[in-house]
N, C-alpha and C. Protein backbone atom coordinates (compact mmCIF):
# COMPACT_ATOMS: atom_id res chain seq x y z
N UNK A 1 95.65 125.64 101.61
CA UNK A 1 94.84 125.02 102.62
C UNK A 1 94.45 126.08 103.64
N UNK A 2 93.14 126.20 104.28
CA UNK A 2 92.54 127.48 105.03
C UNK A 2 93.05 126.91 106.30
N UNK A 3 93.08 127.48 106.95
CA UNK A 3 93.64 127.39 108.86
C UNK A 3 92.48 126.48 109.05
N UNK A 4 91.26 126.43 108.79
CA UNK A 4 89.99 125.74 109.47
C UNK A 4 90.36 124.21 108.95
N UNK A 5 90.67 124.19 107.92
CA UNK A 5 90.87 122.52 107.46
C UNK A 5 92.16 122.43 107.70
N UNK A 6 93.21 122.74 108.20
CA UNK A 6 94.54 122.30 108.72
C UNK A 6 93.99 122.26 110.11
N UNK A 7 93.11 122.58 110.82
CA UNK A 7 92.95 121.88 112.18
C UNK A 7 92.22 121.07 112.19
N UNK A 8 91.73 120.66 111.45
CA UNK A 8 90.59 119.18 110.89
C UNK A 8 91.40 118.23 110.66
N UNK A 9 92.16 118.58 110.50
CA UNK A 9 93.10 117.14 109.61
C UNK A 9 94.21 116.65 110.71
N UNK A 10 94.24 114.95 110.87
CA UNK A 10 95.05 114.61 111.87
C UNK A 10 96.29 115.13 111.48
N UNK A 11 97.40 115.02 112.63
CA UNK A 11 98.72 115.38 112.29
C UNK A 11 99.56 113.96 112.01
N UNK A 12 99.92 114.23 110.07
CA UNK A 12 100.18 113.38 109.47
C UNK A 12 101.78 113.85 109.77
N UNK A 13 102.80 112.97 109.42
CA UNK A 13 104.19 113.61 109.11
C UNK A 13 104.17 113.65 107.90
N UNK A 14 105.46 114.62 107.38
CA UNK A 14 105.73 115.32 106.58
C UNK A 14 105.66 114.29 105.31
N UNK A 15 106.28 113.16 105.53
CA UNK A 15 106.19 111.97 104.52
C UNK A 15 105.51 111.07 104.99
N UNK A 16 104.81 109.76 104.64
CA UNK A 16 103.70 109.33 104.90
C UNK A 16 103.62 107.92 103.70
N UNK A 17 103.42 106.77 104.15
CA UNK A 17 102.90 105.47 103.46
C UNK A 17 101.65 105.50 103.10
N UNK A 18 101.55 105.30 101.97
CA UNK A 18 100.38 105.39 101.14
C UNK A 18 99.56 104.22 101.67
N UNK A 19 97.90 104.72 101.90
CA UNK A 19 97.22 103.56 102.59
C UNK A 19 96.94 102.23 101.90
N UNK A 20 96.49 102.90 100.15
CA UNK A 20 96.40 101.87 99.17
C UNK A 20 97.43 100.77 98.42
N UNK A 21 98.78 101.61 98.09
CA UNK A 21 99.68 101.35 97.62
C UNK A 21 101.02 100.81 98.53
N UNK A 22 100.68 101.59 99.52
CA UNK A 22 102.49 101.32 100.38
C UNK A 22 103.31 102.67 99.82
N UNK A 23 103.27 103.04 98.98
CA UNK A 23 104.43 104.41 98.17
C UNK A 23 104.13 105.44 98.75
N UNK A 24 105.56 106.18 99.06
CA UNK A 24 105.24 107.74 100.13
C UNK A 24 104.73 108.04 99.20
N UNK A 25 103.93 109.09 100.25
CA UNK A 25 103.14 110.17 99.68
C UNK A 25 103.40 111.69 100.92
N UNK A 26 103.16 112.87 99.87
CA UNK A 26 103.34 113.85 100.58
C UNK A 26 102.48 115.28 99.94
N UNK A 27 102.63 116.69 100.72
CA UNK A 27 101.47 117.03 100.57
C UNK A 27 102.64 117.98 99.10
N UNK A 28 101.91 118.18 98.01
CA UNK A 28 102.29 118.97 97.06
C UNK A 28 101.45 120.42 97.21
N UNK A 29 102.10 121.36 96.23
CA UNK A 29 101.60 123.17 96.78
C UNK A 29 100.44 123.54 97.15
N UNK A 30 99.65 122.62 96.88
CA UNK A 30 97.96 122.92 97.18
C UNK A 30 97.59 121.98 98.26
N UNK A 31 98.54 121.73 98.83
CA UNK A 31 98.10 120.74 100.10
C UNK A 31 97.43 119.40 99.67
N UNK A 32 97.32 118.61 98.95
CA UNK A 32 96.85 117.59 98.10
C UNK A 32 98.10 116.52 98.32
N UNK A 33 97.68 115.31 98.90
CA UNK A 33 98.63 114.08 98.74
C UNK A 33 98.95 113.66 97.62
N UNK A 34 100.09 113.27 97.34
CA UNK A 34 101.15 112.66 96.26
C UNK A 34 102.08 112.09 96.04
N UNK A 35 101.94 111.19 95.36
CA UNK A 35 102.90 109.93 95.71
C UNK A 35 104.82 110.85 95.38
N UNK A 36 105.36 110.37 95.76
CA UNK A 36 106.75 111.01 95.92
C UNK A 36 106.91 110.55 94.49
N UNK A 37 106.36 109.66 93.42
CA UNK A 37 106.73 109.34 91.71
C UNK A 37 106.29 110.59 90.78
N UNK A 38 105.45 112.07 91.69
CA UNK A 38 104.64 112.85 91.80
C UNK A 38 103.28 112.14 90.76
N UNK A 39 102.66 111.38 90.92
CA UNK A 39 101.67 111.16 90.35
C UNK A 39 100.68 110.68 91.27
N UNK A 40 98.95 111.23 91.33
CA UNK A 40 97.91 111.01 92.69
C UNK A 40 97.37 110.07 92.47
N UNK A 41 97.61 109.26 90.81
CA UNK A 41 96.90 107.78 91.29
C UNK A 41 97.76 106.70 91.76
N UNK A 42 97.06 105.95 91.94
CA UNK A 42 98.12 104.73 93.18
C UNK A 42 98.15 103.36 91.51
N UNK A 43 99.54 103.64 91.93
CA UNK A 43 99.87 102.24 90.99
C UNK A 43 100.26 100.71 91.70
N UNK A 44 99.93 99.71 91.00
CA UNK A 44 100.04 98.71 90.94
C UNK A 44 101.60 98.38 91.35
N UNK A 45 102.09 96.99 91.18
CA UNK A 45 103.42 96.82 91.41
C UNK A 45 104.22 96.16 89.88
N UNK A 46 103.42 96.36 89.03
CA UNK A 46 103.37 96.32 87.48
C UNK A 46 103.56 98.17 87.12
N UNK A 47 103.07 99.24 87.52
CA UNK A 47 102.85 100.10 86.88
C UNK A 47 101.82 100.84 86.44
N UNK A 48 100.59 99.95 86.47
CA UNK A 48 99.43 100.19 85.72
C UNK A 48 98.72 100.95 87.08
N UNK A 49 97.85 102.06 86.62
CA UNK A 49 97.07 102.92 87.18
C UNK A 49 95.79 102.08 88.10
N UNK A 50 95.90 101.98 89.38
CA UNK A 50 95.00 101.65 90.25
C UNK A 50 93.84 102.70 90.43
N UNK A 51 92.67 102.33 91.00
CA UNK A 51 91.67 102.98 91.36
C UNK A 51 91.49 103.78 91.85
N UNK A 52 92.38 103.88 93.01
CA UNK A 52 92.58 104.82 93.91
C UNK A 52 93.66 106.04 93.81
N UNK A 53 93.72 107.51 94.73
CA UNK A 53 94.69 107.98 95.04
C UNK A 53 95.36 108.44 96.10
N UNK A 54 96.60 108.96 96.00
CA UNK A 54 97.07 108.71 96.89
C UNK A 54 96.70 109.72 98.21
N UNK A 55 96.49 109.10 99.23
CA UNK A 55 96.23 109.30 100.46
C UNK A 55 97.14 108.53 101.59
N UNK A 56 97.22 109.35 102.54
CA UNK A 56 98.50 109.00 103.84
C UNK A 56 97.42 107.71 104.34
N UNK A 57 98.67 106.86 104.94
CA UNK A 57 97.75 105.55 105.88
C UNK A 57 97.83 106.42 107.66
N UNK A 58 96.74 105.91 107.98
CA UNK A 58 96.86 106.66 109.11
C UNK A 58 98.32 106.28 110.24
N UNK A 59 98.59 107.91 111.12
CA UNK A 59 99.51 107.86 112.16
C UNK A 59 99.48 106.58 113.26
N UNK A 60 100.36 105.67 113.40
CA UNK A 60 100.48 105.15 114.46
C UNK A 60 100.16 105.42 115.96
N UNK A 61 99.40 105.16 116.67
CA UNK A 61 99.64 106.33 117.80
C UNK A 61 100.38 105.77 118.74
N UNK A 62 101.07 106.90 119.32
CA UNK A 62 102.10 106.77 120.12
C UNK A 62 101.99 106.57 121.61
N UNK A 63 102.63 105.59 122.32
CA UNK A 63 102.55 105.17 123.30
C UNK A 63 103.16 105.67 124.17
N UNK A 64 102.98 106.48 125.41
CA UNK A 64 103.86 106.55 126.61
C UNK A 64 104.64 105.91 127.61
N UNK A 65 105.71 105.19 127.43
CA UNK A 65 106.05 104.79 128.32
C UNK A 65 105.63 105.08 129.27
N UNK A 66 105.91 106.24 129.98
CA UNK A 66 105.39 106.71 131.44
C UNK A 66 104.04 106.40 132.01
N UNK A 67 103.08 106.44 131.36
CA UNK A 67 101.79 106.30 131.57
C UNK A 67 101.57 104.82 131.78
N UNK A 68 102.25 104.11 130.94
CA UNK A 68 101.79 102.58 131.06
C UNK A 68 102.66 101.74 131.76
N UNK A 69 103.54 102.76 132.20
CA UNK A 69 104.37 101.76 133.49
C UNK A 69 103.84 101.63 134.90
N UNK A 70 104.15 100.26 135.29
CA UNK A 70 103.89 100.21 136.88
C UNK A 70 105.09 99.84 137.71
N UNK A 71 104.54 100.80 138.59
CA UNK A 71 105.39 100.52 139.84
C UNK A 71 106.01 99.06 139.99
N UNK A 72 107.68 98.96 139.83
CA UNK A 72 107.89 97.42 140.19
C UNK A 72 107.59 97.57 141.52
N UNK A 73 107.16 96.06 142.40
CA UNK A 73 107.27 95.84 144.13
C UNK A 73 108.47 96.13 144.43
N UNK A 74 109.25 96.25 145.55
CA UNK A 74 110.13 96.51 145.88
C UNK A 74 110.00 95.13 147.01
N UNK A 75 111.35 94.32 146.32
CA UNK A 75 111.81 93.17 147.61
C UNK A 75 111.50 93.23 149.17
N UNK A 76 110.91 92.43 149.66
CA UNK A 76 110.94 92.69 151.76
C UNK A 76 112.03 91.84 152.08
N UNK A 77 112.87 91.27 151.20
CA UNK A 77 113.75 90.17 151.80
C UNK A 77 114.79 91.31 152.84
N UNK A 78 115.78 90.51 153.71
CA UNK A 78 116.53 91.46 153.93
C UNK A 78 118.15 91.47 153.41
């Protein structure tokens, strides 16, 4: 994979749910997604060869606590 398309590409983790299938997938020596059964087409829940291959479902994005907190009021009682 060239430096120019590793900064193109979101930052997936290292292992990854397949978008089609549900089955990890991860990147094999040529940078190419693959299901952890090492095979790139997406199977069924029978076995049989689906249409698709395997590709990561996209990253969750992550939420900051910090950012999305508010100030509690603070009591005036005495």
């Amino acid at each position: 994979m060239s430096a120019t398309g590793a900064a193109s590409v979101p930052p997936y983790p290292r292992v990854s749910s397949c978008r089609h299938c549900r089955l990890a997938v991860l990147r094999d020596n040529d940078g190419n997604w693959i299901h952890a059964s090492l095979s790139y087409a997406c199977r069924d829940r029978w076995g049989g060869v689906a249409g698709t291959t395997a590709e990561p479902a996209p990253p969750n994005p992550v939420l900051s606590t910090a950012s999305t907190r508010r100030p509690v009021p603070r009591s005036w009682s005495p």
